[in-house]
PDB file of N, CA and C in Angstrom:
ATOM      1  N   UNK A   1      41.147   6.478 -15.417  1.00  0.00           N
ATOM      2  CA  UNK A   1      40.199   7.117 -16.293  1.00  0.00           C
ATOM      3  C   UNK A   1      39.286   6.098 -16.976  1.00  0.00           C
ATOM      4  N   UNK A   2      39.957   4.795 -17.292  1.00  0.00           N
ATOM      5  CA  UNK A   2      38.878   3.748 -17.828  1.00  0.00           C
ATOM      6  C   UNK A   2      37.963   3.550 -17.004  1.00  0.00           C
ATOM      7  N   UNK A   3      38.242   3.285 -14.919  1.00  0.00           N
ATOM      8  CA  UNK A   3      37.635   2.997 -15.056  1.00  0.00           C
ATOM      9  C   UNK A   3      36.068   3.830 -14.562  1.00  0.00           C
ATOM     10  N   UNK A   4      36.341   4.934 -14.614  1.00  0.00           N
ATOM     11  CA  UNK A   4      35.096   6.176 -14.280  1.00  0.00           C
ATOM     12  C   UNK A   4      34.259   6.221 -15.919  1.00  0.00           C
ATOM     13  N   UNK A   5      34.894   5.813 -17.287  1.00  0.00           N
ATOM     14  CA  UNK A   5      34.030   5.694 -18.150  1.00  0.00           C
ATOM     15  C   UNK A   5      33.472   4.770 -18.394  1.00  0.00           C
ATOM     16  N   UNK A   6      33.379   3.384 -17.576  1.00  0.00           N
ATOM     17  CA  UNK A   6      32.762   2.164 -17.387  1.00  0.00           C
ATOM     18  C   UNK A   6      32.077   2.312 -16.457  1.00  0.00           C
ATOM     19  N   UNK A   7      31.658   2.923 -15.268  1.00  0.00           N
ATOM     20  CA  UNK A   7      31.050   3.312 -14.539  1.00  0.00           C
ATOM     21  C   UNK A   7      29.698   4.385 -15.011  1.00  0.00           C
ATOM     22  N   UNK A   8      30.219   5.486 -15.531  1.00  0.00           N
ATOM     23  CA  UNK A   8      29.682   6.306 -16.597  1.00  0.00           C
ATOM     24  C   UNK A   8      28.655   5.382 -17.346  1.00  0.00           C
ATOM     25  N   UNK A   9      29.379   4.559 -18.356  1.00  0.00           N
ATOM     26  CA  UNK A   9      28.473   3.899 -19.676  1.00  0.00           C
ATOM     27  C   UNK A   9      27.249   2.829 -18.779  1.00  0.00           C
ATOM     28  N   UNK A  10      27.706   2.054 -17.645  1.00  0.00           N
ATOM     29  CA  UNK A  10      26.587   1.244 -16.869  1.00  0.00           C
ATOM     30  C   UNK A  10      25.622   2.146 -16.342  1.00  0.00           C
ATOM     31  N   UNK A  11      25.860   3.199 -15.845  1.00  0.00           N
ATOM     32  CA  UNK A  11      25.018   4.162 -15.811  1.00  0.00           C
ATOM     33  C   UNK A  11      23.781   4.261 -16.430  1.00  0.00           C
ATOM     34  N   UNK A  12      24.411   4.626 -17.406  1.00  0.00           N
ATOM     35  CA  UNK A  12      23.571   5.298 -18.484  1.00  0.00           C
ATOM     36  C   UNK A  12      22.762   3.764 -19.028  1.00  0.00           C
ATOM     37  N   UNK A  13      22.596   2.723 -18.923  1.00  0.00           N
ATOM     38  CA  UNK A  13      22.286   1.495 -19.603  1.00  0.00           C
ATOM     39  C   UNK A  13      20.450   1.499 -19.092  1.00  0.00           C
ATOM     40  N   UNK A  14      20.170   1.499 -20.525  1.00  0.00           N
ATOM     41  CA  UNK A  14      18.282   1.490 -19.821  1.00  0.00           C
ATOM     42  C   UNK A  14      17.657   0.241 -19.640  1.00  0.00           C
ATOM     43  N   UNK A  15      16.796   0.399 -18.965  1.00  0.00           N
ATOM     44  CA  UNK A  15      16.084  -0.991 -18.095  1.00  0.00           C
ATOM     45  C   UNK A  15      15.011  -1.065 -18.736  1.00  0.00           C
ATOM     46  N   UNK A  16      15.092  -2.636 -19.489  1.00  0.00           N
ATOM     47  CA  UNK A  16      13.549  -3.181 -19.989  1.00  0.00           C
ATOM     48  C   UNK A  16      12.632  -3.312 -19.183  1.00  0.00           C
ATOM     49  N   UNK A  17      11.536  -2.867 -19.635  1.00  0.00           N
ATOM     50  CA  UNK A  17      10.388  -3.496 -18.985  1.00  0.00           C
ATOM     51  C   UNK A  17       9.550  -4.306 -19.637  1.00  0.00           C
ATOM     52  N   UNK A  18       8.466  -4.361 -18.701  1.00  0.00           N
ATOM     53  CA  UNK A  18       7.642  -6.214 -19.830  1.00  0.00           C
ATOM     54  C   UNK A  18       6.234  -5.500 -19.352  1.00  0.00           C
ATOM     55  N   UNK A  19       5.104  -6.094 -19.853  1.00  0.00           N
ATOM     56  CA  UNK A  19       3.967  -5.655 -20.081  1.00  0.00           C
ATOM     57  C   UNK A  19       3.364  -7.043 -19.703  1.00  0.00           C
ATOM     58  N   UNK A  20       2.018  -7.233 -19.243  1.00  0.00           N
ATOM     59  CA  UNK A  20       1.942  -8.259 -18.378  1.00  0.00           C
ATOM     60  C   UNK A  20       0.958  -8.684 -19.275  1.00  0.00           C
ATOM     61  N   UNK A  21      -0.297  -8.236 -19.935  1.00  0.00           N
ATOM     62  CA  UNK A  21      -1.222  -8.242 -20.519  1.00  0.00           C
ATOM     63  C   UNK A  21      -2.382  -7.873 -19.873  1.00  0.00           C
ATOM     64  N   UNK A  22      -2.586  -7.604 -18.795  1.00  0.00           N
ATOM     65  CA  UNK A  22      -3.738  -7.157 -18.007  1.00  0.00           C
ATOM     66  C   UNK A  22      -4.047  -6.107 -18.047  1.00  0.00           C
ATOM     67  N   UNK A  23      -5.392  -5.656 -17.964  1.00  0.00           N
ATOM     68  CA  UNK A  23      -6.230  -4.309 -18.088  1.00  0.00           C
ATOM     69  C   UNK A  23      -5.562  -3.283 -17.535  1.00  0.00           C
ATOM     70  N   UNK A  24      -5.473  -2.124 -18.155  1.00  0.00           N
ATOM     71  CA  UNK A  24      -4.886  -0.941 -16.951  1.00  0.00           C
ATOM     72  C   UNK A  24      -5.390  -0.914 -15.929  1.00  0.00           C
ATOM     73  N   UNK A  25      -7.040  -0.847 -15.376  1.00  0.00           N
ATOM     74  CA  UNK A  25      -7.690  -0.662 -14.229  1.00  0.00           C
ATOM     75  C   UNK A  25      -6.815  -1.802 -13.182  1.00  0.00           C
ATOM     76  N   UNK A  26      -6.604  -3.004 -13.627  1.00  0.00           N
ATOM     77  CA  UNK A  26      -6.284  -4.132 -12.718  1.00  0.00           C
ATOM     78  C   UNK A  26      -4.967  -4.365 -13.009  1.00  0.00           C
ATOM     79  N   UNK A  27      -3.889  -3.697 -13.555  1.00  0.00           N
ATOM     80  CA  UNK A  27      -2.589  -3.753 -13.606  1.00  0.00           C
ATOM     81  C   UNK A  27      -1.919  -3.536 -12.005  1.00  0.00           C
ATOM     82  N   UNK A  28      -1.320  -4.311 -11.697  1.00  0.00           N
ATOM     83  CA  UNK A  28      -0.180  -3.768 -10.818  1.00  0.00           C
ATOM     84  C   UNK A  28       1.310  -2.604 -11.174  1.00  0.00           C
ATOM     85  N   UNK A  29       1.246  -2.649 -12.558  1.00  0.00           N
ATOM     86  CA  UNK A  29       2.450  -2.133 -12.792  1.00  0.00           C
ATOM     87  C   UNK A  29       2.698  -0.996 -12.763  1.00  0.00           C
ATOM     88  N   UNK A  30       3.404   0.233 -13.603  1.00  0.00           N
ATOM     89  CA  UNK A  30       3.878   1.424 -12.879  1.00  0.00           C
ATOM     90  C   UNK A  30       3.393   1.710 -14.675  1.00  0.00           C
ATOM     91  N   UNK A  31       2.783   2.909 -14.819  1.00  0.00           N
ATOM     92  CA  UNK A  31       2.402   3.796 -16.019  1.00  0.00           C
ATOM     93  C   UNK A  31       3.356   4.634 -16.274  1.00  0.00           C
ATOM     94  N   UNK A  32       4.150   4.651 -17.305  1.00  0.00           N
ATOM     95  CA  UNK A  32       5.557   5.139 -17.296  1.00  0.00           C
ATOM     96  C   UNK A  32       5.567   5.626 -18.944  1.00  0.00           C
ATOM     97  N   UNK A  33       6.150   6.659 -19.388  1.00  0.00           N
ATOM     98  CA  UNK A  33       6.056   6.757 -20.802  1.00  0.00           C
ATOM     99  C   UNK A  33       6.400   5.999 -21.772  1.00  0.00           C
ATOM    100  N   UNK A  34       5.296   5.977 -22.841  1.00  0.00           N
ATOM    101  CA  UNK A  34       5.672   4.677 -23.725  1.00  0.00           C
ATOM    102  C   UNK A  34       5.749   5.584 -25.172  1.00  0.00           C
ATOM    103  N   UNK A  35       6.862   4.738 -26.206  1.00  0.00           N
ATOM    104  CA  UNK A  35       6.559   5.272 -27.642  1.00  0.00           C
ATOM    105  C   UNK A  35       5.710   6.145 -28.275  1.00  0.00           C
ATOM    106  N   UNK A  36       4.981   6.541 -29.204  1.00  0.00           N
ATOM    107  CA  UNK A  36       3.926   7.263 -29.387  1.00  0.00           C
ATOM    108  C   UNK A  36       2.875   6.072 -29.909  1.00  0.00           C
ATOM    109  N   UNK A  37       3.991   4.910 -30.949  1.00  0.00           N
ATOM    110  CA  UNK A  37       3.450   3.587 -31.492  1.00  0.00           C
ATOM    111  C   UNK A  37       2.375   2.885 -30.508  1.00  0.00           C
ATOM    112  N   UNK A  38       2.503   2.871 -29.689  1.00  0.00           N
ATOM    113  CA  UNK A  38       2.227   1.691 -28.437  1.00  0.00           C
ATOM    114  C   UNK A  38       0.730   3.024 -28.186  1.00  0.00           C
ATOM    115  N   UNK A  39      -0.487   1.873 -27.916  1.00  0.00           N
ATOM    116  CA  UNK A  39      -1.469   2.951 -27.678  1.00  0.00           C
ATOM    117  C   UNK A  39      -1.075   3.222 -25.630  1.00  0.00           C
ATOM    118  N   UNK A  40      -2.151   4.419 -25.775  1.00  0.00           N
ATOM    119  CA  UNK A  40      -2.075   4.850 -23.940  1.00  0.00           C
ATOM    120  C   UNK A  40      -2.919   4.211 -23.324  1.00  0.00           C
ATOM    121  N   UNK A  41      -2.280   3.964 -21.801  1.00  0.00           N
ATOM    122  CA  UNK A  41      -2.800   2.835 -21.099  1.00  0.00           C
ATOM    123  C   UNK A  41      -2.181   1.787 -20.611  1.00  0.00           C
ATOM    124  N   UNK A  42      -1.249   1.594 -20.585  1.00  0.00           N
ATOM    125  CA  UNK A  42      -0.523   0.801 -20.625  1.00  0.00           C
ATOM    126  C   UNK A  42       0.454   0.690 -19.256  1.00  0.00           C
ATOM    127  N   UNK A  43       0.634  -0.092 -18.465  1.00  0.00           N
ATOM    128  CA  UNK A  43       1.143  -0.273 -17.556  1.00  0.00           C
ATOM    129  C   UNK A  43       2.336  -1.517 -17.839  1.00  0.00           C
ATOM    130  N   UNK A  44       3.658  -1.193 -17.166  1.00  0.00           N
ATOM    131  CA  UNK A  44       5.043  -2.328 -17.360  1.00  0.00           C
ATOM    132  C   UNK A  44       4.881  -2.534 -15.931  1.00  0.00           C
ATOM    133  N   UNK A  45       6.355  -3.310 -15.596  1.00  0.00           N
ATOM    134  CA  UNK A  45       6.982  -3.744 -15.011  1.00  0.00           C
ATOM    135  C   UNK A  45       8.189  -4.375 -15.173  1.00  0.00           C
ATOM    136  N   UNK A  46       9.376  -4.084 -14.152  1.00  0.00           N
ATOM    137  CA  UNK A  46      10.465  -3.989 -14.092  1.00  0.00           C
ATOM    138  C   UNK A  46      10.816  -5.574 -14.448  1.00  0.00           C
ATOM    139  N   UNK A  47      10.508  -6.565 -14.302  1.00  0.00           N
ATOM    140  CA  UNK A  47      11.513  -7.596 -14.060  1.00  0.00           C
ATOM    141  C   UNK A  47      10.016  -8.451 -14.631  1.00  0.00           C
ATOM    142  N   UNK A  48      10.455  -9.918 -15.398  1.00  0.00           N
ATOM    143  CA  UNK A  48       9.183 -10.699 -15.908  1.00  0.00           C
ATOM    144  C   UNK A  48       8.589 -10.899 -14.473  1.00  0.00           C
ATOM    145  N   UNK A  49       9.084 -11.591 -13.696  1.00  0.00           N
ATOM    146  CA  UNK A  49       8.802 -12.092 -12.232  1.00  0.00           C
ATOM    147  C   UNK A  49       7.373 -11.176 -11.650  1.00  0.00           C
ATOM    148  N   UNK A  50       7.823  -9.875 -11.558  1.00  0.00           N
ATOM    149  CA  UNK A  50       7.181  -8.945 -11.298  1.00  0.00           C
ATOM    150  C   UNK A  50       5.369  -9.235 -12.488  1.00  0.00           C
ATOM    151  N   UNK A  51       6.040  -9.057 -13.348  1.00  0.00           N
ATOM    152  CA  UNK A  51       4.715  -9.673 -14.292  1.00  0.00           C
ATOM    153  C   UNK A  51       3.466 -10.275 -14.230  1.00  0.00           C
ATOM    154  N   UNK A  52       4.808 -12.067 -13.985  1.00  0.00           N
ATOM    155  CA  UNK A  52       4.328 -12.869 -13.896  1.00  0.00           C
ATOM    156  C   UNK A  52       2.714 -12.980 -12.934  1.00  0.00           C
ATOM    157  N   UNK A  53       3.255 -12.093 -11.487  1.00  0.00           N
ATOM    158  CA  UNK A  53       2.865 -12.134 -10.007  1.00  0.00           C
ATOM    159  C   UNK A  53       1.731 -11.119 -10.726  1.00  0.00           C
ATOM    160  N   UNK A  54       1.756 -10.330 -11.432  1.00  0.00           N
ATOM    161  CA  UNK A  54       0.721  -9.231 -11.535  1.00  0.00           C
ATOM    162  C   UNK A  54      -0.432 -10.254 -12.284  1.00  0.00           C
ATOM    163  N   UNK A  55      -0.114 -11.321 -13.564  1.00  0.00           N
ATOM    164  CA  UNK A  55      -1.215 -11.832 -14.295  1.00  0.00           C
ATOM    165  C   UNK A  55      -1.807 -12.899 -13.093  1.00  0.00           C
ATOM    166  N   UNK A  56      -1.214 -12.911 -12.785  1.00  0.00           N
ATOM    167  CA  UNK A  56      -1.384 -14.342 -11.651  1.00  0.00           C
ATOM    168  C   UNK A  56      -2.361 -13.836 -10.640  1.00  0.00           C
ATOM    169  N   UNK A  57      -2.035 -12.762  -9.922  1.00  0.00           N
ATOM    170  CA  UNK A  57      -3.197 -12.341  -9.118  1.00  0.00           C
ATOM    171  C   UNK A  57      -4.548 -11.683  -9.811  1.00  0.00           C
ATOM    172  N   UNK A  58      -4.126 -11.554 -11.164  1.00  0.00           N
ATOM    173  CA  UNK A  58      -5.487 -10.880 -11.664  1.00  0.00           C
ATOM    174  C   UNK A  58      -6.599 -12.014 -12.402  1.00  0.00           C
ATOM    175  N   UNK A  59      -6.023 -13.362 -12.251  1.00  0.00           N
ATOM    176  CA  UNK A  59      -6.097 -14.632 -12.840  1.00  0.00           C
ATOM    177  C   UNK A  59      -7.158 -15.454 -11.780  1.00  0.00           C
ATOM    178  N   UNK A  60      -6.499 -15.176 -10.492  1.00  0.00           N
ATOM    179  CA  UNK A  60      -7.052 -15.330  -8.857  1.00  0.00           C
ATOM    180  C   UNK A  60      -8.862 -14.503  -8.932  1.00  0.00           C
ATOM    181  N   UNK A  61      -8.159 -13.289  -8.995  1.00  0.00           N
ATOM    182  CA  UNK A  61      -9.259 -12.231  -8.990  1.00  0.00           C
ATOM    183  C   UNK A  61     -10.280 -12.238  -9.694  1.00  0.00           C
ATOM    184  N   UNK A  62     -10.605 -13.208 -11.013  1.00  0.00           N
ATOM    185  CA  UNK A  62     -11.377 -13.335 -12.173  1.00  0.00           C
ATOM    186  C   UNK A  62     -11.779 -15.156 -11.553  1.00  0.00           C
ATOM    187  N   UNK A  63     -11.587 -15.522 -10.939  1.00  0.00           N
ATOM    188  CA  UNK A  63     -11.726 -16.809 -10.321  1.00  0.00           C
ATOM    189  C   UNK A  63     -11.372 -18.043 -10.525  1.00  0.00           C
ATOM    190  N   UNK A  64     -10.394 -18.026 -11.233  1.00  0.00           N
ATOM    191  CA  UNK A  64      -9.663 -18.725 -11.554  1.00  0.00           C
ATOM    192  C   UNK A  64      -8.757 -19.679 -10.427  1.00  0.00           C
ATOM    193  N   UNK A  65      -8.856 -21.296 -10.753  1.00  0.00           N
ATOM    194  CA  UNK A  65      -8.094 -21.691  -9.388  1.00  0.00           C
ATOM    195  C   UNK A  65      -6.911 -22.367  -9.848  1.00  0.00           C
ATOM    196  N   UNK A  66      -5.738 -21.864  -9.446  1.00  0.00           N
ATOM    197  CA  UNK A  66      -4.537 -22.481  -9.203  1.00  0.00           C
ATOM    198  C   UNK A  66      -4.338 -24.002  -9.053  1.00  0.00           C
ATOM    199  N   UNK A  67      -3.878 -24.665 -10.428  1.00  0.00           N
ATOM    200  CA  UNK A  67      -3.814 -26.223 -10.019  1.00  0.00           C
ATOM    201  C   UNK A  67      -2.825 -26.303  -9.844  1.00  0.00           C
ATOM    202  N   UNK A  68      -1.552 -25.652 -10.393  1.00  0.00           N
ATOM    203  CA  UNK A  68      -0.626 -25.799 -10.572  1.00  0.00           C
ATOM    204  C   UNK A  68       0.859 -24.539  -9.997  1.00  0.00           C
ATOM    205  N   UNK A  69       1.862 -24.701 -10.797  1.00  0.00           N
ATOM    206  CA  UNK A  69       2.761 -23.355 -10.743  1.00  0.00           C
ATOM    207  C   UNK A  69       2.577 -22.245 -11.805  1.00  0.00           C
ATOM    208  N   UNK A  70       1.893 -22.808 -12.828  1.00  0.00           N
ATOM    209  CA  UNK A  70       1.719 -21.855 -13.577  1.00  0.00           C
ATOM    210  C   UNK A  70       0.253 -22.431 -14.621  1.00  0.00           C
ATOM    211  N   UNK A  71      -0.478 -23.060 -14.196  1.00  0.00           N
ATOM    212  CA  UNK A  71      -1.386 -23.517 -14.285  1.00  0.00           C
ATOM    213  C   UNK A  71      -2.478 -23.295 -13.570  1.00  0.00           C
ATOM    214  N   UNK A  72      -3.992 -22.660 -14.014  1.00  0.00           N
ATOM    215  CA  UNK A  72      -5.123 -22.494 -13.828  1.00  0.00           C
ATOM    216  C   UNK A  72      -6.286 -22.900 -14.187  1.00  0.00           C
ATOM    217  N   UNK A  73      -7.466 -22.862 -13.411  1.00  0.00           N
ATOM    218  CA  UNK A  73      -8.375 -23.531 -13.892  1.00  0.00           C
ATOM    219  C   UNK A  73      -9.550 -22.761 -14.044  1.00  0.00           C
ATOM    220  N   UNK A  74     -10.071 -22.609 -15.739  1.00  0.00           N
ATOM    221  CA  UNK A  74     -11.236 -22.039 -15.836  1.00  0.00           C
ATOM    222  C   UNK A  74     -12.517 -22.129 -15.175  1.00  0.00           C
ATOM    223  N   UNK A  75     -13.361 -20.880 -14.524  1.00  0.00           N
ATOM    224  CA  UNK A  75     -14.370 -21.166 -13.453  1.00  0.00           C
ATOM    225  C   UNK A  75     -15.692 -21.471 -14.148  1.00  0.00           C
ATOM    226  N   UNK A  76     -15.375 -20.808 -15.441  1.00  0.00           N
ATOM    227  CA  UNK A  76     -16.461 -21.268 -16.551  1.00  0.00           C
ATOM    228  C   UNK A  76     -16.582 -22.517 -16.781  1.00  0.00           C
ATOM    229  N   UNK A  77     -15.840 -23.107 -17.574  1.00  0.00           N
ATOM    230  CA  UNK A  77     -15.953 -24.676 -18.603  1.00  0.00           C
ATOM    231  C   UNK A  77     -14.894 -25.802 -17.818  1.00  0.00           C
ATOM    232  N   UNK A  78     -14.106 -25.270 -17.068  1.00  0.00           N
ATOM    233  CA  UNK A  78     -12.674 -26.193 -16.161  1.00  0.00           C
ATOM    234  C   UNK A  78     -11.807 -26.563 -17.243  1.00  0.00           C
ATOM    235  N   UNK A  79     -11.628 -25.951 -18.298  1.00  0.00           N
ATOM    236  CA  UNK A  79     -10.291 -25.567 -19.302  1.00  0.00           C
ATOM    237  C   UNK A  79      -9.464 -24.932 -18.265  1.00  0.00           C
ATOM    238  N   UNK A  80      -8.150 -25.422 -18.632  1.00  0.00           N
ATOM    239  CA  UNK A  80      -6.914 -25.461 -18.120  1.00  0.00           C
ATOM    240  C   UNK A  80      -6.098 -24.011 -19.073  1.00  0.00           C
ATOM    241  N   UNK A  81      -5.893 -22.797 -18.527  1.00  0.00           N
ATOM    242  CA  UNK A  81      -5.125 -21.953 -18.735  1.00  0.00           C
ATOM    243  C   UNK A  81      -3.740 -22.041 -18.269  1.00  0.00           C
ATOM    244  N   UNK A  82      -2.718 -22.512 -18.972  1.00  0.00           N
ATOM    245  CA  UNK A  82      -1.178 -22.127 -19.057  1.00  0.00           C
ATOM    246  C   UNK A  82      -0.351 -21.159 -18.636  1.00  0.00           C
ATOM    247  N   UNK A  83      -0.122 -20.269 -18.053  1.00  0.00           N
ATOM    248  CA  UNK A  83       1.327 -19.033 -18.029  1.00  0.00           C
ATOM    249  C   UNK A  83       2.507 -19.139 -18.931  1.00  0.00           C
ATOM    250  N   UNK A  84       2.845 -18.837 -19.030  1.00  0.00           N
ATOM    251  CA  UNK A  84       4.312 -18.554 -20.177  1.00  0.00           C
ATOM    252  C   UNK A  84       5.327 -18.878 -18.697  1.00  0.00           C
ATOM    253  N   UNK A  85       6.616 -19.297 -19.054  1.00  0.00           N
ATOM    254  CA  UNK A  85       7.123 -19.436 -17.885  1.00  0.00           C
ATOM    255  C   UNK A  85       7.483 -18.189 -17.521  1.00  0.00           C
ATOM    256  N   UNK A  86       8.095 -18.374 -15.926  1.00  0.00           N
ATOM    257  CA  UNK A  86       8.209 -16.615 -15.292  1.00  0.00           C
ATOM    258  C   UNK A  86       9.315 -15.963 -15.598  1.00  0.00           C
ATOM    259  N   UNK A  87      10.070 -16.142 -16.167  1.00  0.00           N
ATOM    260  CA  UNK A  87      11.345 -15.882 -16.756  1.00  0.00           C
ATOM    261  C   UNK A  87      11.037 -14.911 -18.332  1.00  0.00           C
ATOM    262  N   UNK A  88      10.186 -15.738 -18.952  1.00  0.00           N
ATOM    263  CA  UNK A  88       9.582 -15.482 -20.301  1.00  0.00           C
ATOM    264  C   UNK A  88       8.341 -14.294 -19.978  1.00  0.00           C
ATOM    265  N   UNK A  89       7.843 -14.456 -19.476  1.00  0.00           N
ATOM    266  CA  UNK A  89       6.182 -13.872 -19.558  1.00  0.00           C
ATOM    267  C   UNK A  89       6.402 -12.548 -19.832  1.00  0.00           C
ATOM    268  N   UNK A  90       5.587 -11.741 -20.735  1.00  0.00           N
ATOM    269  CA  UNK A  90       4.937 -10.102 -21.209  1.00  0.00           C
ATOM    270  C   UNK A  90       6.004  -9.527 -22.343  1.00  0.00           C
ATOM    271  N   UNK A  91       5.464  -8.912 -22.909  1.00  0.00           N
ATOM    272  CA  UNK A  91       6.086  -8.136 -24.103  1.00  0.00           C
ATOM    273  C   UNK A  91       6.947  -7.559 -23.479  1.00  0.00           C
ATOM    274  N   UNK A  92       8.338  -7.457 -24.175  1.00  0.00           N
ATOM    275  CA  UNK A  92       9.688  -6.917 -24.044  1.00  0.00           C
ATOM    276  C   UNK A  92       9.141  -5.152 -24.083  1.00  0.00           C
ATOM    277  N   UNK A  93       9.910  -4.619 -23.549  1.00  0.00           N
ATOM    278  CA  UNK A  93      10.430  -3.020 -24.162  1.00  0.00           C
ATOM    279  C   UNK A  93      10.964  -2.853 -23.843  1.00  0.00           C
ATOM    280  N   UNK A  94      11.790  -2.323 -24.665  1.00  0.00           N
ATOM    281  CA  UNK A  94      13.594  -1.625 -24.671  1.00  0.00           C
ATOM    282  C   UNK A  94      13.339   0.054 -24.581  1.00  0.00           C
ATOM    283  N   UNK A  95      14.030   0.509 -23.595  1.00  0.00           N
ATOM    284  CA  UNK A  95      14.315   2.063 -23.437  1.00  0.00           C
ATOM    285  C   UNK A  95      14.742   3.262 -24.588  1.00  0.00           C
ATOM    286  N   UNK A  96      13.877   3.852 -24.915  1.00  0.00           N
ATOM    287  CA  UNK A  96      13.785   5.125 -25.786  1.00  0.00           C
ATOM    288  C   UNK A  96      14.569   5.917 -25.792  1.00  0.00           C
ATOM    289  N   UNK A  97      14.135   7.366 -26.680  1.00  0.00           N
ATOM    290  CA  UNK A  97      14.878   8.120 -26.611  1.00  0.00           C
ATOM    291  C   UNK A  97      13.874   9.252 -25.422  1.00  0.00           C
ATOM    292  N   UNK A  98      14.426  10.211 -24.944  1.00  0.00           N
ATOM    293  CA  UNK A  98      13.606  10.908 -23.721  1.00  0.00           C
ATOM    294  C   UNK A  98      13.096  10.343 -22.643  1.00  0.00           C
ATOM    295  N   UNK A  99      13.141   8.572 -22.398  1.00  0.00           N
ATOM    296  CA  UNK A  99      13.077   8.302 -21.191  1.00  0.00           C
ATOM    297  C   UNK A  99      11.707   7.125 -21.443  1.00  0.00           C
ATOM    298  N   UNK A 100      11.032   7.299 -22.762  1.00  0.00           N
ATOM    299  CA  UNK A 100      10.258   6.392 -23.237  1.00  0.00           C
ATOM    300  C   UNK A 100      10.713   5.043 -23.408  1.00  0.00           C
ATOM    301  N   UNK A 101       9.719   4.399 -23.089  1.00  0.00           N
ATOM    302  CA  UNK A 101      10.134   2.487 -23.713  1.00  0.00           C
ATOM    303  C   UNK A 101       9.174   2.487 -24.976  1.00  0.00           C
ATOM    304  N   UNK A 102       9.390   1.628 -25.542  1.00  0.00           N
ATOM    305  CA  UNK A 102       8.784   1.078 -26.721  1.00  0.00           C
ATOM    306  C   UNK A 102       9.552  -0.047 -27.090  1.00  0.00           C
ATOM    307  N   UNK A 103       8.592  -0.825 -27.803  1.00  0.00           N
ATOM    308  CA  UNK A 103       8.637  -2.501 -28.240  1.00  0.00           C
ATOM    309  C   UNK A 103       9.852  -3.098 -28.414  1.00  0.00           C
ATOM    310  N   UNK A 104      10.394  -4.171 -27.822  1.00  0.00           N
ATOM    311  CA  UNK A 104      11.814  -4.829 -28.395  1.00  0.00           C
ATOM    312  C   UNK A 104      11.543  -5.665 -29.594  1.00  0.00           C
ATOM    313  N   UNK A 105      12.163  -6.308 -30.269  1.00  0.00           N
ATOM    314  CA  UNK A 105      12.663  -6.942 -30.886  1.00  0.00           C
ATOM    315  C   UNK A 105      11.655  -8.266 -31.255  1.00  0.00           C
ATOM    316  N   UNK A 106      11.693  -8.756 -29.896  1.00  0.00           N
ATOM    317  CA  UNK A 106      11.300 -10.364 -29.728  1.00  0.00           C
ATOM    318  C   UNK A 106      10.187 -10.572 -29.071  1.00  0.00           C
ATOM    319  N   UNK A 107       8.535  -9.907 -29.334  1.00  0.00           N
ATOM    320  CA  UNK A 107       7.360  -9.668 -28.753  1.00  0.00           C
ATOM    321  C   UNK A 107       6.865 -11.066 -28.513  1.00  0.00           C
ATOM    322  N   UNK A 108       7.219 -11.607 -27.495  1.00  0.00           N
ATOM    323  CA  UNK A 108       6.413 -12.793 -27.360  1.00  0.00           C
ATOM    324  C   UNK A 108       6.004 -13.361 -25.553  1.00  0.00           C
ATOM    325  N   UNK A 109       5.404 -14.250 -25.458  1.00  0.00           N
ATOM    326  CA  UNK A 109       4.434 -14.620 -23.986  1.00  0.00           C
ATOM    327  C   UNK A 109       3.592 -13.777 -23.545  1.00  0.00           C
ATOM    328  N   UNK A 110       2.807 -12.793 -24.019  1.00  0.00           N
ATOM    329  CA  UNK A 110       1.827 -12.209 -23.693  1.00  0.00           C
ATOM    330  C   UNK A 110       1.013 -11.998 -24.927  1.00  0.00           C
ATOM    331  N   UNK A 111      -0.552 -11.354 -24.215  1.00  0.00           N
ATOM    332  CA  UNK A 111      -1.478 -11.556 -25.015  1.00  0.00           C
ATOM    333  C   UNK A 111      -1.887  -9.833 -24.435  1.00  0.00           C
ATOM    334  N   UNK A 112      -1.905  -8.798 -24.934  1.00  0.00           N
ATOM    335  CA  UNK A 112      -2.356  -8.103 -24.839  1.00  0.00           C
ATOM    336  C   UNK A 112      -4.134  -7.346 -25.383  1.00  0.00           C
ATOM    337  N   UNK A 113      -4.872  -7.097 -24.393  1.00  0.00           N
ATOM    338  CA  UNK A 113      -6.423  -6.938 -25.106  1.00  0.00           C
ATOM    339  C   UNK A 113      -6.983  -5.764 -24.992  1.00  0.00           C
TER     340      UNK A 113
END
């Protein structure tokens, strides 16, 4: 019987998602219900990794050139843009009540605009 209510409780365990900072139009991520707090528009993703790969190609797409692993180069002035590492990158959200995410705790490596 323990162990079908440990099975049960992993179940039920909700999955963060992260927010990448990129425009809805040019998001890769999945539009999924958010808080009421959090404005609409907003696109996550499951895993930072996932994120990461979404700012990165939209980084490409704005013309930006890859010097590095997580390093870019402005097409404007050749200022050097940073990534957060891929582990770290996009605002946390922790799973709601009704199936909503909204904001964790520890909002940090993204820049949302």
């Amino acid at each position: 019987m323990a162990v079908s209510s440990a099975s049960h409780a992993a179940s039920k365990k909700r999955v963060k998602r992260r927010l990448c900072g990129v425009p809805f139009q040019e998001c890769r991520g999945e539009a999924g219900k958010l808080s009421p707090g959090l404005s609409s528009g907003l696109k996550s993703h499951v895993t930072p990794q996932e994120a990461f790969e979404c700012h990165r190609a939209w980084l490409l797409r704005q013309g930006y050139k890859q010097v590095g692993s997580r390093e870019f180069e402005s097409p404007h002035d050749g200022c050097i843009f940073v990534l957060t590492k891929k582990g770290r990158i996009g605002a946390m959200l922790r799973g709601g009540k009704e199936g909503r995410h909204m904001p964790s705790h520890f909002l940090g490596g993204c820049l949302i605009g």
